[in-house]
Protein backbone atom coordinates (compact mmCIF):
# COMPACT_ATOMS: atom_id res chain seq x y z
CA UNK A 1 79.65 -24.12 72.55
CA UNK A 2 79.24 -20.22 73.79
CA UNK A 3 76.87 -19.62 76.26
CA UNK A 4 74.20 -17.89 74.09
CA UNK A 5 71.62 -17.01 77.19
CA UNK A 6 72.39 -13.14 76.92
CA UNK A 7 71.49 -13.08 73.17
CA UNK A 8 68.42 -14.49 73.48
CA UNK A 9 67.31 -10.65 74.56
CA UNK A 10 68.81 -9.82 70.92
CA UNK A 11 65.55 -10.76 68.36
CA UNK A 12 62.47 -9.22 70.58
CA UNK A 13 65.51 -5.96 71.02
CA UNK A 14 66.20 -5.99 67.18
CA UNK A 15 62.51 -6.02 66.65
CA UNK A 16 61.61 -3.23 68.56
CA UNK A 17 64.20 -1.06 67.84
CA UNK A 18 63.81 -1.62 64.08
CA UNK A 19 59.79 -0.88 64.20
CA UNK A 20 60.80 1.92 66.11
CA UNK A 21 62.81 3.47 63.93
CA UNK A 22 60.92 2.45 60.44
CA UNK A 23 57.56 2.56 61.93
CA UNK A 24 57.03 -0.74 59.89
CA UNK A 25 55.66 -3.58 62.56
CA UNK A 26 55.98 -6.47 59.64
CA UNK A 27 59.76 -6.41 58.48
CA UNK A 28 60.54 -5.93 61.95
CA UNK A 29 58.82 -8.79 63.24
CA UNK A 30 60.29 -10.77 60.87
CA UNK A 31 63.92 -9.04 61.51
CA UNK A 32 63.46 -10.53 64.67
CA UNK A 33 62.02 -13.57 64.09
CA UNK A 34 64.77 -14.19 61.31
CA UNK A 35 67.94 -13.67 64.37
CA UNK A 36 65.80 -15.98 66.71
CA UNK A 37 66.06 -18.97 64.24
CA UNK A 38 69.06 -17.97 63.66
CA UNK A 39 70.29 -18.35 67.41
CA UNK A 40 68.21 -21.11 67.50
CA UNK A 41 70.76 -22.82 64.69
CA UNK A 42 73.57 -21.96 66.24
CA UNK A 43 72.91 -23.21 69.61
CA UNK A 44 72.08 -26.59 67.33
CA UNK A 45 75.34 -26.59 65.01
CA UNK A 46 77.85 -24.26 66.57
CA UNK A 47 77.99 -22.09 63.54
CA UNK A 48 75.61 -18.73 62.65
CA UNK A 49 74.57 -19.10 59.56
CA UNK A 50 72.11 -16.55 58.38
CA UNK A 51 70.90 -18.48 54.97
CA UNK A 52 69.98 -21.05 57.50
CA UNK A 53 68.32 -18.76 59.92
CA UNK A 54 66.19 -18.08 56.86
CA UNK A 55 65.15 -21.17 56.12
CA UNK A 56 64.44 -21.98 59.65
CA UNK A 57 62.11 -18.44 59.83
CA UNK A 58 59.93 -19.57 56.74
CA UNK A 59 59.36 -22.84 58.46
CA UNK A 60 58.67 -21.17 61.83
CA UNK A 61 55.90 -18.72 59.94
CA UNK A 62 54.54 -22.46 58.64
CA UNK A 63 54.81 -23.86 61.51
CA UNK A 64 52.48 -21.84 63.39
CA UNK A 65 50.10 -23.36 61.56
CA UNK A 66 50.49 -27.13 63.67
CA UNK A 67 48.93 -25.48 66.41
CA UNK A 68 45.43 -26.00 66.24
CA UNK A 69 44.21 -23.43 68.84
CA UNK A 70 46.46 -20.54 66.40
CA UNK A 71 45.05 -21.53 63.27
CA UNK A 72 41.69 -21.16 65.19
CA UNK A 73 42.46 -17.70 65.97
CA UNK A 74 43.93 -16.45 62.40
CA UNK A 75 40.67 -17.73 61.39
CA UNK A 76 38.84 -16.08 63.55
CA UNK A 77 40.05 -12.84 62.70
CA UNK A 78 39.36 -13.24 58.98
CA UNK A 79 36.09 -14.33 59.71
CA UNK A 80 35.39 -11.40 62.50
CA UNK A 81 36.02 -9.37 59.16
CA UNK A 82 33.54 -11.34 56.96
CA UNK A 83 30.54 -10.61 59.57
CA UNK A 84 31.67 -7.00 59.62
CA UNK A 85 30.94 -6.57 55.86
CA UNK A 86 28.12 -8.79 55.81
CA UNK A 87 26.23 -6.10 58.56
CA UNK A 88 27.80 -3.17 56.62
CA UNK A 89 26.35 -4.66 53.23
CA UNK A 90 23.06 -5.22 55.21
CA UNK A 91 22.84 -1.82 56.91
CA UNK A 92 22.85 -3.15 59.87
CA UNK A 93 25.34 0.01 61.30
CA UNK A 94 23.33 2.44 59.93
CA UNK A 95 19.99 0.93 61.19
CA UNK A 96 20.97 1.06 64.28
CA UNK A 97 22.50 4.67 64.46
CA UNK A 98 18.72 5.69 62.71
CA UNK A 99 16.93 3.98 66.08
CA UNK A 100 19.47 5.68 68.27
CA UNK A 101 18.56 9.15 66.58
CA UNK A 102 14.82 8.63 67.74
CA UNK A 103 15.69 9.24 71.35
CA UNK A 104 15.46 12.81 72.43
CA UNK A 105 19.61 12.32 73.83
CA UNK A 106 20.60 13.87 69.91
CA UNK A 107 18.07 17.15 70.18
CA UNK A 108 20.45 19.05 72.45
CA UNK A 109 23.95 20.15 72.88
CA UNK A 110 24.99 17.73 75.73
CA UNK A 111 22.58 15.27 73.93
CA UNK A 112 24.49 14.98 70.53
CA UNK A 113 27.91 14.73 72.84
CA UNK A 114 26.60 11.97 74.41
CA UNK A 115 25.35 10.06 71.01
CA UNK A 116 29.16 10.30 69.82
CA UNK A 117 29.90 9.05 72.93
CA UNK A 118 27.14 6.47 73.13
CA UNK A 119 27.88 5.16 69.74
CA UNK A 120 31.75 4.54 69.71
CA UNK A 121 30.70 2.36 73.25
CA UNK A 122 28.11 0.61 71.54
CA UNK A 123 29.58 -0.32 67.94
CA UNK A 124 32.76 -2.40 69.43
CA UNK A 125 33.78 -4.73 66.47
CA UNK A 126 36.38 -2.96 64.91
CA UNK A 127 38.16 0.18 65.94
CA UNK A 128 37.53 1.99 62.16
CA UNK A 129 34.49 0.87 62.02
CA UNK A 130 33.61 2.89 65.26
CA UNK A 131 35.15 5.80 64.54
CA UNK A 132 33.19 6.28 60.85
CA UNK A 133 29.71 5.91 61.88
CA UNK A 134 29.97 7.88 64.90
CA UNK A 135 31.65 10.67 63.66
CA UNK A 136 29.87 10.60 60.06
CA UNK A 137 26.69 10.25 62.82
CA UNK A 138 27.22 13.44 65.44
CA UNK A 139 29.36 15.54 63.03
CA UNK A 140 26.05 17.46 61.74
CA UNK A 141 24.38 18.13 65.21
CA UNK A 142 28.03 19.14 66.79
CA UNK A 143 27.79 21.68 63.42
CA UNK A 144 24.53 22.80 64.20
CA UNK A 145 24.77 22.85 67.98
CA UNK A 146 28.21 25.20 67.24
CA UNK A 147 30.04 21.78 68.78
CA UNK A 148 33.99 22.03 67.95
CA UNK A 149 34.78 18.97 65.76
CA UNK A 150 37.98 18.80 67.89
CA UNK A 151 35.52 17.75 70.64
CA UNK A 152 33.45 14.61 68.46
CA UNK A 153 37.15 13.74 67.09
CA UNK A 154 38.62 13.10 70.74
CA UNK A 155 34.70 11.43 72.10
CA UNK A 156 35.12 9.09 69.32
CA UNK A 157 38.91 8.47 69.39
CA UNK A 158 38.45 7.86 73.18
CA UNK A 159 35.43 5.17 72.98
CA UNK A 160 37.07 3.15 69.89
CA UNK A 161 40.01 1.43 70.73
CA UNK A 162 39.96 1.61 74.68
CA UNK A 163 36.07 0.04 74.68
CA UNK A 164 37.71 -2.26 71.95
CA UNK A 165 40.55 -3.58 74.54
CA UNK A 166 38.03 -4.69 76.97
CA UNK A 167 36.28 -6.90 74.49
CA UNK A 168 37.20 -10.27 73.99
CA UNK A 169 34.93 -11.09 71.11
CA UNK A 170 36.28 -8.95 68.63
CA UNK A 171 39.48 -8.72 66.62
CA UNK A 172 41.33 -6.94 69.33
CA UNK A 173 40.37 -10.15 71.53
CA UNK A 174 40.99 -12.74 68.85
CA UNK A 175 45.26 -11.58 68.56
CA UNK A 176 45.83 -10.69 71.80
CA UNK A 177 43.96 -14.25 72.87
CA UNK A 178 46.34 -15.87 70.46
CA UNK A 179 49.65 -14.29 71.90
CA UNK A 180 48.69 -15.13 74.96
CA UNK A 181 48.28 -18.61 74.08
CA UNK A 182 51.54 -19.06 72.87
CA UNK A 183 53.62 -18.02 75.95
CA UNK A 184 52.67 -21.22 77.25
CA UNK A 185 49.36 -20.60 79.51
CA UNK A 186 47.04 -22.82 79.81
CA UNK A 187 44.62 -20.36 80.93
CA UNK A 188 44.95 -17.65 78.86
CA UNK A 189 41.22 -16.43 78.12
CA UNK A 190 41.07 -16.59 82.30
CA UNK A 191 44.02 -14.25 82.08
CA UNK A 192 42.44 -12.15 79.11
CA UNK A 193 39.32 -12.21 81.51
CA UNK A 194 40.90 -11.04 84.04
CA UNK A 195 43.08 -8.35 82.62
CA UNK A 196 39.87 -6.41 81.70
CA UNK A 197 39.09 -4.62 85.07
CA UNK A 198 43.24 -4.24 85.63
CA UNK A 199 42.74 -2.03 82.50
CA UNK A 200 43.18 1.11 84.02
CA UNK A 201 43.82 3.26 81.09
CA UNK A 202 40.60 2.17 78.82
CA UNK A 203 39.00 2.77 81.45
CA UNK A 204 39.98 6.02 82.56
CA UNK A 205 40.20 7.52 78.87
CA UNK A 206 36.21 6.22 78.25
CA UNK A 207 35.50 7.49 81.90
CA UNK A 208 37.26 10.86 80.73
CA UNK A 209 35.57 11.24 77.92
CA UNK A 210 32.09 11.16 79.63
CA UNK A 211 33.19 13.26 82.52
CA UNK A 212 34.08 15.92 79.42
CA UNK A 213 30.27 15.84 78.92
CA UNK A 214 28.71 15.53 82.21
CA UNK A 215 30.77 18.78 83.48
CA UNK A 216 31.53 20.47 80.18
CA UNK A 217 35.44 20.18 80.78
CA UNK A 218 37.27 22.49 78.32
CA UNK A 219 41.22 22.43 79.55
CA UNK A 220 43.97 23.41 77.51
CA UNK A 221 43.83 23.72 73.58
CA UNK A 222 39.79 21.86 74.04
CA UNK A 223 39.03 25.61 75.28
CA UNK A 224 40.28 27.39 72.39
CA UNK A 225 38.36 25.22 69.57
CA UNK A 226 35.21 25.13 71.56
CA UNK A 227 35.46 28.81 71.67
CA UNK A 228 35.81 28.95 67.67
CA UNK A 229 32.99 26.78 67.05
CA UNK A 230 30.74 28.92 69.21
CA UNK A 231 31.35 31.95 67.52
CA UNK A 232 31.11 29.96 64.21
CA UNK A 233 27.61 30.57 62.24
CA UNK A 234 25.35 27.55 62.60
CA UNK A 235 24.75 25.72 59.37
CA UNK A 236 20.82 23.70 58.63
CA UNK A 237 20.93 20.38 60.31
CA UNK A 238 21.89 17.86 57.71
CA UNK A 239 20.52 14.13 57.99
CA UNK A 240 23.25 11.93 59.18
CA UNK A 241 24.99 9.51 57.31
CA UNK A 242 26.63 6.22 58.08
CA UNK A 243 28.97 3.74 55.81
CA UNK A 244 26.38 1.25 54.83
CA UNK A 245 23.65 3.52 53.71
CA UNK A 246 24.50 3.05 50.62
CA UNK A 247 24.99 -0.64 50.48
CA UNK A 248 21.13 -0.81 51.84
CA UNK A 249 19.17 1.94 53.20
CA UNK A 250 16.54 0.17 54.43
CA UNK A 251 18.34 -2.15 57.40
CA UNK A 252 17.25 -1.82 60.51
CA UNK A 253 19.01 -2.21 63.99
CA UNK A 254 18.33 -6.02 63.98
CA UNK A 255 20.28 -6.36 61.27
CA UNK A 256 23.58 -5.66 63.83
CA UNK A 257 21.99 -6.64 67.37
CA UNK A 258 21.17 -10.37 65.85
CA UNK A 259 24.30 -11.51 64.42
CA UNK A 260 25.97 -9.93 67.62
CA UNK A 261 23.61 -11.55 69.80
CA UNK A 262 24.11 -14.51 67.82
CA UNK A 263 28.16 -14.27 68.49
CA UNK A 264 27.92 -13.32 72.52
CA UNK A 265 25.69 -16.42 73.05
CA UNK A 266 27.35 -18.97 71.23
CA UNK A 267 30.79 -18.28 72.74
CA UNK A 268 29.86 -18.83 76.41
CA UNK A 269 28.27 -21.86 75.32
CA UNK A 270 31.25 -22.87 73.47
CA UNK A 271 32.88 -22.29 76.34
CA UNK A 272 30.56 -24.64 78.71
CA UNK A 273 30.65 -27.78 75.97
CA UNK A 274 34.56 -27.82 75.89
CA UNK A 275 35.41 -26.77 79.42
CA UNK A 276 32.90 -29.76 80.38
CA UNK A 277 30.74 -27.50 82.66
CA UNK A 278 33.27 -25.02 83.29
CA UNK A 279 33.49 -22.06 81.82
CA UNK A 280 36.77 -20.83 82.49
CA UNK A 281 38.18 -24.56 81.63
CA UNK A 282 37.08 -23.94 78.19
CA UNK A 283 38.88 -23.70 74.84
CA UNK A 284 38.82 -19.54 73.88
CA UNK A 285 39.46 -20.39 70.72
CA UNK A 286 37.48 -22.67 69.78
CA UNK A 287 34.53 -20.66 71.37
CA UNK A 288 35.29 -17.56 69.73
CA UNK A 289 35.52 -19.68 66.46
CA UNK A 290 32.04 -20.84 67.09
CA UNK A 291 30.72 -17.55 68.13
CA UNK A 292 31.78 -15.73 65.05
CA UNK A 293 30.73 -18.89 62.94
CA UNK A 294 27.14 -18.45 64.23
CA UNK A 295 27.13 -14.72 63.61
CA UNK A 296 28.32 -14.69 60.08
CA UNK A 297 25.55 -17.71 59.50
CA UNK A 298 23.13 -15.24 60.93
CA UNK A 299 24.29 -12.24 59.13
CA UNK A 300 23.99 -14.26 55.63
CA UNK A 301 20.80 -15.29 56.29
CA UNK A 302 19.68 -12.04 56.50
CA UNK A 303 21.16 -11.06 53.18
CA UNK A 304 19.75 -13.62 51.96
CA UNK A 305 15.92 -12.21 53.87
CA UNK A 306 17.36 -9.07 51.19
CA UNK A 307 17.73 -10.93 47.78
CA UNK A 308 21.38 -11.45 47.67
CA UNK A 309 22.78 -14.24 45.92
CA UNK A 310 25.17 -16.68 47.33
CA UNK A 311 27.64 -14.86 45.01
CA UNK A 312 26.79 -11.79 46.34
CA UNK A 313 27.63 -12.88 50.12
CA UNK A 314 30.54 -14.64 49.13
CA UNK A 315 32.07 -11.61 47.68
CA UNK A 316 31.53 -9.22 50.39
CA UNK A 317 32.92 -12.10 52.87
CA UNK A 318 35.91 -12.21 51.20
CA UNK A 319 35.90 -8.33 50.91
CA UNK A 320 35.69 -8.07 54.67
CA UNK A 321 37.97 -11.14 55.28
CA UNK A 322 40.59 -9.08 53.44
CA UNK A 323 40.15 -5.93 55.21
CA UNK A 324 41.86 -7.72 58.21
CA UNK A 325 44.68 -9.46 56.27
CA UNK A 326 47.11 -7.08 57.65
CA UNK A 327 45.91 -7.66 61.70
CA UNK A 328 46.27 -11.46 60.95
CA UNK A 329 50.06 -11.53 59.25
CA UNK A 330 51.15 -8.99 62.33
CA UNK A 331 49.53 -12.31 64.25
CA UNK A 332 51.03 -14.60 62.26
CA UNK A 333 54.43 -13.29 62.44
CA UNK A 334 53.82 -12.48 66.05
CA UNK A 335 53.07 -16.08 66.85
CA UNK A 336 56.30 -17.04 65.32
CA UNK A 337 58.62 -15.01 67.02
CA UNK A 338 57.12 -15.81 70.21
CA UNK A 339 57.75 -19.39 69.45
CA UNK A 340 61.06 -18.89 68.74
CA UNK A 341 61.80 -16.65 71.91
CA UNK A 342 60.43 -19.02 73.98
CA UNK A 343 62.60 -21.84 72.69
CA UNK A 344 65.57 -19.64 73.15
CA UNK A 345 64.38 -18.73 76.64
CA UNK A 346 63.88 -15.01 76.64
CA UNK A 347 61.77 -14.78 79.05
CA UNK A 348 63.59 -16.67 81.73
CA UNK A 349 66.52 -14.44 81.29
CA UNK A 350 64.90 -11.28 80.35
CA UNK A 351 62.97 -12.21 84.30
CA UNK A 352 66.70 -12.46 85.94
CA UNK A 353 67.67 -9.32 84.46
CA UNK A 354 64.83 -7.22 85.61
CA UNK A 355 64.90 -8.97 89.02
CA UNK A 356 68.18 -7.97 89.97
CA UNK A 357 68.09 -4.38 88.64
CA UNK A 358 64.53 -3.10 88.94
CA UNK A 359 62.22 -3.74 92.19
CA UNK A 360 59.18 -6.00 91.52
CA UNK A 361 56.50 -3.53 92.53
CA UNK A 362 57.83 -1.16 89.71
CA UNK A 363 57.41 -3.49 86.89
CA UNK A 364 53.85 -2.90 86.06
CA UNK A 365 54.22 0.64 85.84
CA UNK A 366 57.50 0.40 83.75
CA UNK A 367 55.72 -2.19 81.47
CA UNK A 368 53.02 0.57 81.18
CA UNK A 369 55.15 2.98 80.14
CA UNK A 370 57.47 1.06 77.99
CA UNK A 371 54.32 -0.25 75.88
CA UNK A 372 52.91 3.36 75.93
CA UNK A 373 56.19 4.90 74.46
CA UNK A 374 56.68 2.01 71.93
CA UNK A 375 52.58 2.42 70.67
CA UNK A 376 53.60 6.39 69.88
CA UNK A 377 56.85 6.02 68.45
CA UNK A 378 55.52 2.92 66.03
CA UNK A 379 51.50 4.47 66.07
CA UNK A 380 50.41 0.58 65.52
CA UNK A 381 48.42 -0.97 68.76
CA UNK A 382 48.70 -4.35 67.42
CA UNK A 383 52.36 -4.08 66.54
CA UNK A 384 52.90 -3.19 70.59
CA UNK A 385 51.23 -6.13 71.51
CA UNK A 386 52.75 -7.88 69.27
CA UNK A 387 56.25 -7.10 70.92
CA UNK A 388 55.38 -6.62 74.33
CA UNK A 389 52.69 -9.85 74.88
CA UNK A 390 55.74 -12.28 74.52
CA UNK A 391 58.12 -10.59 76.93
CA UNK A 392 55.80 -9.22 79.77
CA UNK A 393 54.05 -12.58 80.62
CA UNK A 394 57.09 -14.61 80.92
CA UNK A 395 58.45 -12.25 83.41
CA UNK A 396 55.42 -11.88 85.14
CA UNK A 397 55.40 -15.96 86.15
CA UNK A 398 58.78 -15.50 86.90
CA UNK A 399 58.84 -12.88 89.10
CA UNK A 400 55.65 -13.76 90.83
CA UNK A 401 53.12 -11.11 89.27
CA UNK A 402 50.10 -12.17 88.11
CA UNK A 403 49.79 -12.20 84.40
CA UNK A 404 46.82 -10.54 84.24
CA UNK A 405 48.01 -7.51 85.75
CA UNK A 406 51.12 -7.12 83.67
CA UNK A 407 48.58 -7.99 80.13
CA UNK A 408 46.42 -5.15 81.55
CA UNK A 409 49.63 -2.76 81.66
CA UNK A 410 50.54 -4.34 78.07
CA UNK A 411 47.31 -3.66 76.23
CA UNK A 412 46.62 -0.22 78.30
CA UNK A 413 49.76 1.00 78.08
CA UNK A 414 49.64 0.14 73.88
CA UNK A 415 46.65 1.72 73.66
CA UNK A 416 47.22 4.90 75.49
CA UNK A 417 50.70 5.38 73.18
CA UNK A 418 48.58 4.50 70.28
CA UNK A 419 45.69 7.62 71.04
CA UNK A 420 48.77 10.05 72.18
CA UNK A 421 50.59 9.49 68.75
CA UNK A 422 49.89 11.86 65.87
CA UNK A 423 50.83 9.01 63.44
CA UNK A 424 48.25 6.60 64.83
CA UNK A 425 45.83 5.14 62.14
CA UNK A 426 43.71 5.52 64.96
CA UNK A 427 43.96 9.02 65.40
CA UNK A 428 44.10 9.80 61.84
CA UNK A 429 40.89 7.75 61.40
CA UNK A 430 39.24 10.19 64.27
CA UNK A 431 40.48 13.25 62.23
CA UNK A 432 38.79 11.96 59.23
CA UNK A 433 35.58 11.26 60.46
CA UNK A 434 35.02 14.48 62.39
CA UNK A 435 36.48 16.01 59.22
CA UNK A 436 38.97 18.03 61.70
CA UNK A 437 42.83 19.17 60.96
CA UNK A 438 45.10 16.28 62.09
CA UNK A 439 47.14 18.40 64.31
CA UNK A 440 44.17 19.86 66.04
CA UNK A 441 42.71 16.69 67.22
CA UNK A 442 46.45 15.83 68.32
CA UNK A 443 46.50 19.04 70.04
CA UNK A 444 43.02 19.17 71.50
CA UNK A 445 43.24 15.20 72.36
CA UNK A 446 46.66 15.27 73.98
CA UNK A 447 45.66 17.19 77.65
CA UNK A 448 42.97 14.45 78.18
CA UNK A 449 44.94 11.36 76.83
CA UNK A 450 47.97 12.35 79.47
CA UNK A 451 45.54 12.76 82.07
CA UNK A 452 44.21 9.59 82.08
CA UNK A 453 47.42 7.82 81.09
CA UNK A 454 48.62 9.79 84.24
CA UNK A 455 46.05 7.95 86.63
CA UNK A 456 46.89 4.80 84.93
CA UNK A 457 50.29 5.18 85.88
CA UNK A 458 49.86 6.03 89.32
CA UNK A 459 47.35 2.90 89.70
CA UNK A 460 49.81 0.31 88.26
CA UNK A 461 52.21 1.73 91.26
CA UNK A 462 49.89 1.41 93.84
CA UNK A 463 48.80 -1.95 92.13
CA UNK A 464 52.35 -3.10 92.08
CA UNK A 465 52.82 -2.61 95.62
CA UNK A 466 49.94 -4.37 96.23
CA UNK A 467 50.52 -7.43 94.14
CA UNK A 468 54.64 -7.55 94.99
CA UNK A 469 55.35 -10.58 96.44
């Protein structure tokens, strides 16, 4: 039989390159995950067959399914959605946007910069989510303040998905949990855990972002719009609106804090009954499962507290479940070509490749920067990590880096492509909400995304010498 080892660099390459050039993460993944199983069959019979590659790619999509800690997590992210709709139908977002107005932060220039700012940190369930209530919440003051709406579109942009990152309770947490999963650790929520203050980039852009307000930074393009809105005419101050006003007016901030409470106390207790005592011996995925259980409960029984039926809350579960359909088939499909890599043993070789040509201390700011440029050419996040997740921590256990640090430069570098790219559903989300040109917020956005993707870069060099061994 050939020595196959070299192709087994062939289905995570054929991925990429074909959600590079379509800017479709799902065929690809499945491009890939179809020449895996492919390999995979000839390494078995000695003859590549594609019909039987095929075959062998449906049952590998199936077969994620056996594992009971990634059927935990596809779960999870359905449900993640259900308790997101369940709060919107409740007005739970809205409440509490209406109890941050009360402080005397939104009554001033600085102060209504800071409540964009404020909110996108606080609301950290879903990226979209963020970015609608705080920019459908500060757009009216930054109009009657003479704020540029390039300004709220790059606050919000740059406190949704980078605060996102760093949560692990959220659906952000729940796929990149799973992908770690199945590269083989047996710690991965340590390793998630420990990725989060390694995330230089999410850090940097949310730090940015407040260091925008605090000294009233105005570089590049910024300058120009904030100029424009100045000499604007200031319209009346209209009342904000949020997403869930209509759905019911009258919910209040405990309508959000309590099923969120409910969710951050459960897990860490989940954590402590199946690590025995320890919490970082516990299952993540079960925990998370539990957590989100026990915040949906909560969220339902406040609907109920509002006189919906069982019907009602059914339906708007579902609703919500099906909002992040999409997230969990990138998963899915994810989960399956990761299998398959690993059975053809990418990693391994992929780690003996990069060893002899590129030195060690390097690696986690080329993994940065590879992640970064495949987020902007594809605009998808999830799609990078998706690729990336099942080839960077491999190498790093081969190559002695700890997989934390090389999952930080993953997700940071993903995210950083993802809020430099003009075809980002991120970024055209932020556009939307501070009802802004497209290309404007690119323009405006793109100084201050560089600049902290610059000291990211620069950290994951000094971090690499550091950590070399």
């Amino acid at each position: 039989m050939t020595d196959v080892s070299w192709t087994a660099l062939l289905p995570p390459a054929l991925a990429i390159g074909c959600a590079l050039l379509t800017r479709q993460v799902l065929p690809s993944l499945f491009a890939g995950l179809w020449l895996a199983q492919s390999l995979l069959a000839y390494q078995t019979d000695g003859a590549l067959n594609p019909l039987v590659g095929l075959g062998q790619a449906i049952d590998g999509l199936i077969g994620v399914f056996s594992s009971a800690g990634d059927t935990r997590v596809l779960v999870f992210m359905l449900l993640i959605g259900s308790m997101m709709a369940l709060i919107e139908r409740n007005g739970g977002i809205g409440g509490l946007v209406r109890a941050l107005e009360r402080f005397p932060f939104s009554r001033s220039p600085k102060g209504a910069q800071w409540l964009a700012w404020g909110t996108g940190v606080v609301i950290f369930l879903e990226s979209t989510v963020t970015l609608l209530v705080a920019g459908a919440v500060a757009r009216p003051l930054f109009d009657r303040f003479r704020l540029a709406r390039e300004r709220l579109a790059y606050l919000i942009d740059s406190t949704s998905a980078p605060v996102c990152i760093l949560i692990p309770l959220n659906a952000w947490g729940a796929i990149n949990l799973g992908l770690l999963e199945n590269t083989g650790l047996e710690n991965s929520l340590e390793v998630f855990l420990g990725a989060i203050p390694l995330n230089i980039y999410a850090f940097s852009a949310v730090g940015f972002a407040a260091a925008t307000i605090a000294f009233g930074w105005r570089f590049g393009p910024m300058g120009a719009a904030d100029d424009r809105a100045a000499a604007a005419p200031a319209p009346a101050l209209a009342a904000p609106t949020t997403p869930d006003d209509q759905a019911h007016p009258r919910g209040t901030a405990a309508h959000m804090l309590l099923p969120l409470a409910a969710l951050l106390v459960t897990v860490p207790l989940g954590l402590w009954i199946t690590g025995e005592g320890n919490l970082m011996a516990g299952s993540g995925s079960k925990a998370v499962l539990w957590g989100v259980l026990a915040g949906l409960a909560v969220a339902g029984v406040q609907a109920y507290g509002q006189g919906a039926n069982t019907e009602t809350i059914l339906e708007e579960s579902l609703r919500g479940a099906g909002n992040l359909l999409t997230i969990s088939v990138i998963l899915l499909f994810a989960l399956a070509l990761g299998s398959a890599a690993k059975a053809l043993g990418t990693g391994p070789y992929l780690a003996q490749v990069v060893g002899d040509q590129v030195p060690v201390f390097l690696l986690p700011a080329l993994v940065f920067l590879v992640s970064g440029a495949t987020a902007f050419s594809i605009g998808s996040s999830f799609g990078t990590f998706a690729l990336m997740i099942p080839l960077a921590i491999p190498l790093s256990l081969d190559l002695g880096l700890p997989p934390s640090l090389l999952l930080a430069t993953v997700l940071g570098g993903a995210v950083f492509g993802d809020h430099a790219s003009p075809i980002s559903d991120t970024t055209v989300v932020a556009s939307l909400a501070a009802d802004t040109p497209h290309i404007e917020h690119v323009r405006t956005q793109l100084p201050f995304a560089l600049s902290a993707g610059a000291i990211a870069l620069v950290a994951y060099l000094l971090l690499g010498l550091f950590y070399a061994p």
